[in-house]
Structure formats: structure tokens, C-alpha cells
C-alpha atoms as a PDB file:
ATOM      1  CA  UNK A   1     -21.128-142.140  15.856  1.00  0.00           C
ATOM      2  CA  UNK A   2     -22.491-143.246  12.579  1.00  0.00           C
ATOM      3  CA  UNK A   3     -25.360-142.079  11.131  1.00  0.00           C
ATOM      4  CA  UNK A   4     -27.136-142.314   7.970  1.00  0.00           C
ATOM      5  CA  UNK A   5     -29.540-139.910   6.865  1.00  0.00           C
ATOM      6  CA  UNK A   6     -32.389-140.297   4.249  1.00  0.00           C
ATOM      7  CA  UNK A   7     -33.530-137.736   1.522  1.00  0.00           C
ATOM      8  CA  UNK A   8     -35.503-136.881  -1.692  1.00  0.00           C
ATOM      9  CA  UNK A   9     -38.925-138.855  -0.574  1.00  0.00           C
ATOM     10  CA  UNK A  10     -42.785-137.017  -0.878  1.00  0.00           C
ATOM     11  CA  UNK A  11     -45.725-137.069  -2.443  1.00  0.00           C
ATOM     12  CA  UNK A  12     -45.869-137.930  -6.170  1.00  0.00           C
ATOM     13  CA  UNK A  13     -48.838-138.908  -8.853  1.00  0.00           C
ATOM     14  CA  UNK A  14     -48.628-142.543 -10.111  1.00  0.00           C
ATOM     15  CA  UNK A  15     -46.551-142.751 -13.104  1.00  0.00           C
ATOM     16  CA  UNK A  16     -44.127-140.179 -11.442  1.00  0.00           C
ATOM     17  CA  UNK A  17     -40.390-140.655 -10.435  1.00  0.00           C
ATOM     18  CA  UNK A  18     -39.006-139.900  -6.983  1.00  0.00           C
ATOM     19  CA  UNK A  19     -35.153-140.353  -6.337  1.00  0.00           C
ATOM     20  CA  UNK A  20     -34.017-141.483  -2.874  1.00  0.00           C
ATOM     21  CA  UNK A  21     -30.502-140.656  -1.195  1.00  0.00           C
ATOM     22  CA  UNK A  22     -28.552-141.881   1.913  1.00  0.00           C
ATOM     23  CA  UNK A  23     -25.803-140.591   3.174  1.00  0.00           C
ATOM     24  CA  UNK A  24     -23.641-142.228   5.888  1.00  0.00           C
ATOM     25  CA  UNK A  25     -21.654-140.531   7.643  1.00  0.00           C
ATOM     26  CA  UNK A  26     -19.621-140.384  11.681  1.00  0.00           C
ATOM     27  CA  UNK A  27     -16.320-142.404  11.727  1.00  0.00           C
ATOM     28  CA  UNK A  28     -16.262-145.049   9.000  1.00  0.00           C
ATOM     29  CA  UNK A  29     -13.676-146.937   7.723  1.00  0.00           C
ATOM     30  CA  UNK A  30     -15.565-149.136   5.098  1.00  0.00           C
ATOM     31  CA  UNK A  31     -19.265-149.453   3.980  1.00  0.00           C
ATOM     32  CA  UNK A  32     -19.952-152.984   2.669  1.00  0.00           C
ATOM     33  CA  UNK A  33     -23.935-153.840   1.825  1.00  0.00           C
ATOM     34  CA  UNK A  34     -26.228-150.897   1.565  1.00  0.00           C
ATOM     35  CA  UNK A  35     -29.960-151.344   1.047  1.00  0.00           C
ATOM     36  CA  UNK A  36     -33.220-149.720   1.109  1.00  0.00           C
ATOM     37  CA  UNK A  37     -36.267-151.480   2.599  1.00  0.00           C
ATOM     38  CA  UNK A  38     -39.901-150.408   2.816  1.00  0.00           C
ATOM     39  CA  UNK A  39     -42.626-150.800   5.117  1.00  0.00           C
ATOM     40  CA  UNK A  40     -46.420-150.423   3.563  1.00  0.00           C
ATOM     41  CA  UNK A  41     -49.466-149.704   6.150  1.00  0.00           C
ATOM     42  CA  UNK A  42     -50.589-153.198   7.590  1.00  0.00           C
ATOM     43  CA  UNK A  43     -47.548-154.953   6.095  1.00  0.00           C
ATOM     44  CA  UNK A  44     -44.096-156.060   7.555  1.00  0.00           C
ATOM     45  CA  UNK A  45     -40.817-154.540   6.699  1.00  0.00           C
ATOM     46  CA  UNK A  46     -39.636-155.845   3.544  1.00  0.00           C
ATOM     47  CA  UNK A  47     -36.189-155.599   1.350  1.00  0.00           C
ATOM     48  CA  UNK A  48     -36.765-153.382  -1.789  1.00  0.00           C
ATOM     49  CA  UNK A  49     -33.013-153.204  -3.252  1.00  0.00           C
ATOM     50  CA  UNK A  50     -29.214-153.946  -1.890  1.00  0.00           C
ATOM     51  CA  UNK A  51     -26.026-153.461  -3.393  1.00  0.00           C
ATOM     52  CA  UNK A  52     -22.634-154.674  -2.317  1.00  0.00           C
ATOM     53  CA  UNK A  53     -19.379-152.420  -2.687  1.00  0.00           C
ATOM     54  CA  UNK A  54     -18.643-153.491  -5.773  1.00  0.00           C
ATOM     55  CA  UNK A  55     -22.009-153.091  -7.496  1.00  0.00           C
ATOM     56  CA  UNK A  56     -23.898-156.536  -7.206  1.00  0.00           C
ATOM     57  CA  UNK A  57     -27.143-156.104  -6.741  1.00  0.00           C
ATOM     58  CA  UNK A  58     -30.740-157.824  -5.982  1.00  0.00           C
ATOM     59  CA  UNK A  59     -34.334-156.572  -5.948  1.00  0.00           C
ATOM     60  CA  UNK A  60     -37.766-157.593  -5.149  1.00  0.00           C
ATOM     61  CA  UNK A  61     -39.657-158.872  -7.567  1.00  0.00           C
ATOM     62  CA  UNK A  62     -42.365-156.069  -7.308  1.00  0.00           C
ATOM     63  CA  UNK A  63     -39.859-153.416  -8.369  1.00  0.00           C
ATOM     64  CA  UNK A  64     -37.772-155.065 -10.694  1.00  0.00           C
ATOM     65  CA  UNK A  65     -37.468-152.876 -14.157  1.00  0.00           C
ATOM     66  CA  UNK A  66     -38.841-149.695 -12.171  1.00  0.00           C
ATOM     67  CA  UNK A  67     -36.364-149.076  -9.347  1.00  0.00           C
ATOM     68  CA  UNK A  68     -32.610-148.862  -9.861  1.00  0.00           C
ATOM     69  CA  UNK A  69     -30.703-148.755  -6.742  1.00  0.00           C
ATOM     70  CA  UNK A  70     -26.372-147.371  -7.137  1.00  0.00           C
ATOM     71  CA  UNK A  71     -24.266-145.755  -4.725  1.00  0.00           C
ATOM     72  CA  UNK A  72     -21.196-144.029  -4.871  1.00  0.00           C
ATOM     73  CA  UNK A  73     -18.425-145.103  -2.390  1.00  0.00           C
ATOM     74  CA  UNK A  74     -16.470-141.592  -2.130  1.00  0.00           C
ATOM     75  CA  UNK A  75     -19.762-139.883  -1.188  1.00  0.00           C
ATOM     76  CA  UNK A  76     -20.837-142.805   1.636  1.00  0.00           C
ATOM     77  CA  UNK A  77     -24.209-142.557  -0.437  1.00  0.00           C
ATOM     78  CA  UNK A  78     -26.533-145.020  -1.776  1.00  0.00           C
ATOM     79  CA  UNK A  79     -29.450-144.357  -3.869  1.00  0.00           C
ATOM     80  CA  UNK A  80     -32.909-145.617  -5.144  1.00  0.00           C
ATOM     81  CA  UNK A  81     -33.952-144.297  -8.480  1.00  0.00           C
ATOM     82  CA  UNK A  82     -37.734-145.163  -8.271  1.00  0.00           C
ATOM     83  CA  UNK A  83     -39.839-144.814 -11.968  1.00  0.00           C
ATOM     84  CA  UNK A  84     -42.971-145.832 -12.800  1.00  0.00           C
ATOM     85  CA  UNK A  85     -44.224-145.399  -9.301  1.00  0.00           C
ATOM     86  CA  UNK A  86     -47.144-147.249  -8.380  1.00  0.00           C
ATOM     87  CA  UNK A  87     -49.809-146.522  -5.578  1.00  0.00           C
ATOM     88  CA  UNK A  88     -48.718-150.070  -3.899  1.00  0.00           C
ATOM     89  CA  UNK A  89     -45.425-148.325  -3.419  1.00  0.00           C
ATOM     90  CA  UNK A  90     -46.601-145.784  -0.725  1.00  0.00           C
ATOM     91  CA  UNK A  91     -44.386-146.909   2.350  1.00  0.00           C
ATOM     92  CA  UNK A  92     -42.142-145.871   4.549  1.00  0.00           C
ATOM     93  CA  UNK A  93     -38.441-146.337   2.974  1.00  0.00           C
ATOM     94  CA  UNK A  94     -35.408-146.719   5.134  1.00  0.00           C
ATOM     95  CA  UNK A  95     -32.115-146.573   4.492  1.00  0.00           C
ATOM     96  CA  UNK A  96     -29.664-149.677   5.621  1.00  0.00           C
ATOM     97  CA  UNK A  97     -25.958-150.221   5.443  1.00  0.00           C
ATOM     98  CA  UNK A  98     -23.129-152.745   6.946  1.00  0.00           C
ATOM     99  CA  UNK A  99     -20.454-150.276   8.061  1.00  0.00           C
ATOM    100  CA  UNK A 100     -17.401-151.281   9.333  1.00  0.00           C
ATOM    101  CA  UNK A 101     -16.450-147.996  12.149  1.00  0.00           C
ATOM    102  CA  UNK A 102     -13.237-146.869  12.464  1.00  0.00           C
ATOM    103  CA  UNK A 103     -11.410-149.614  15.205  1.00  0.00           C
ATOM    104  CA  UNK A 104     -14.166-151.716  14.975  1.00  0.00           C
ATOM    105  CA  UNK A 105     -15.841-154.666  13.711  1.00  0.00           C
ATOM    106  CA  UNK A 106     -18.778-153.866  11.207  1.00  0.00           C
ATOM    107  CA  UNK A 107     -22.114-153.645  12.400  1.00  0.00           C
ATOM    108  CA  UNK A 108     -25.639-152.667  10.878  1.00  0.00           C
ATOM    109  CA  UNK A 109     -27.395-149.273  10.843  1.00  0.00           C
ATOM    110  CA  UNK A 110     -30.533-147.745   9.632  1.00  0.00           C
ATOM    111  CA  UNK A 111     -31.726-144.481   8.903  1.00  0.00           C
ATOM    112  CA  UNK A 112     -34.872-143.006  10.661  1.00  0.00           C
ATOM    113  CA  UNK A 113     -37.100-143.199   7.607  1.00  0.00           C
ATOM    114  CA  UNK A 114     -38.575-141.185   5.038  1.00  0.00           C
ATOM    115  CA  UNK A 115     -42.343-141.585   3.771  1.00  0.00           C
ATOM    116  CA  UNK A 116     -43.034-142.142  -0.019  1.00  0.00           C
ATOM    117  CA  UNK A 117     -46.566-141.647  -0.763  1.00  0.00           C
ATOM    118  CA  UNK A 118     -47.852-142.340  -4.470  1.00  0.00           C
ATOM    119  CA  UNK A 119     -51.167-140.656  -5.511  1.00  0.00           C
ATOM    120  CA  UNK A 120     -53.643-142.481  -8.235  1.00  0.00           C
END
């Protein structure tokens, strides 16, 4: 039973800062990749920011300089520092991470969602 649950999104004026937390938890052994992806009104599901365990990370272009995504391993948390925010980033943001269960093999999971809605 693993489960990763979403906080900290809303509304916010352009130019504002919102900070996004996920925090896995149920019967983990190891979390490898976490992630956050976004999903804008007539648009597909894209990546926004991933980080492996040890801190490598990768960004869309689009957010690069704005968005700083960390986690910290002893809390099972990753999280998406988002400045500058822009209009274009009003999306759904969900939370993603490769968790390896207790006596298992890992597997993917994603949180249920949480809307981020940027105001001009």
C-alpha cells in the first residue's frame, strides 16, 4: 500500500511563488526517480522536473531558472519550488515516483493531483 500524497498547490497572482510537496508513504523500501508532471487544459501530460536519489536532475525547458525541484530521502518527500509563476503554468501537477515496496520489485506511482492556477 503505497501512496503518495500531493500538497501546497492554489491560486496565486503571476509573479507569485507556490511550493509543492509529496510525500510517499505505505511499505517502502527504496524510492529511486521522483518527478512532478503537469497537465494544462487542452494539452497532454507533460514532465516538468525529476530527480534521482542522489540529486541529478532535469527540467523542461519552459521552467528552467524558475522551478527548482529537491527532495529529501528520510522524509519520502519530493518537492517543486515554483518562482516566477507564469499564467501558462496553470495545470494540474502530479506527483510521480519509482518506489521499490518492501519484498518487491519497484514499480511506478502517482499521486491524485493537485491544481495550480496562476492569475494575470
Amino acid at each position: 500500500q503505497v501512496q503518495l500524497v500531493e500538497s501546497g498547490g492554489g491560486l496565486v497572482q503571476a509573479g507569485g511563488s507556490l511550493k509543492l510537496s509529496c510525500a510517499a508513504s505505505g511499505s517502502i523500501f527504496r524510492i529511486y526517480t521522483m518527478g512532478w508532471y503537469y497537465q494544462a487544459p487542452g494539452k497532454q501530460r507533460e514532465l516538468v522536473a525529476t530527480i534521482t536519489r542522489d540529486g541529478g536532475t532535469n527540467y523542461v525547458d519552459s521552467v528552467k531558472g524558475r522551478f527548482t525541484i529537491a527532495r529529501d530521502n528520510a522524509k519520502n518527500t519530493v518537492y517543486l519550488q515554483m518562482s516566477s509563476l507564469l499564467p501558462e503554468d496553470t495545470a494540474v501537477y502530479s506527483c510521480y515516483a519509482n518506489i521499490r515496496g518492501r519484498g518487491e520489485v519497484a514499480n511506478d506511482y502517482w499521486g491524485q493531483g493537485t491544481q495550480v492556477t496562476v492569475s494575470s
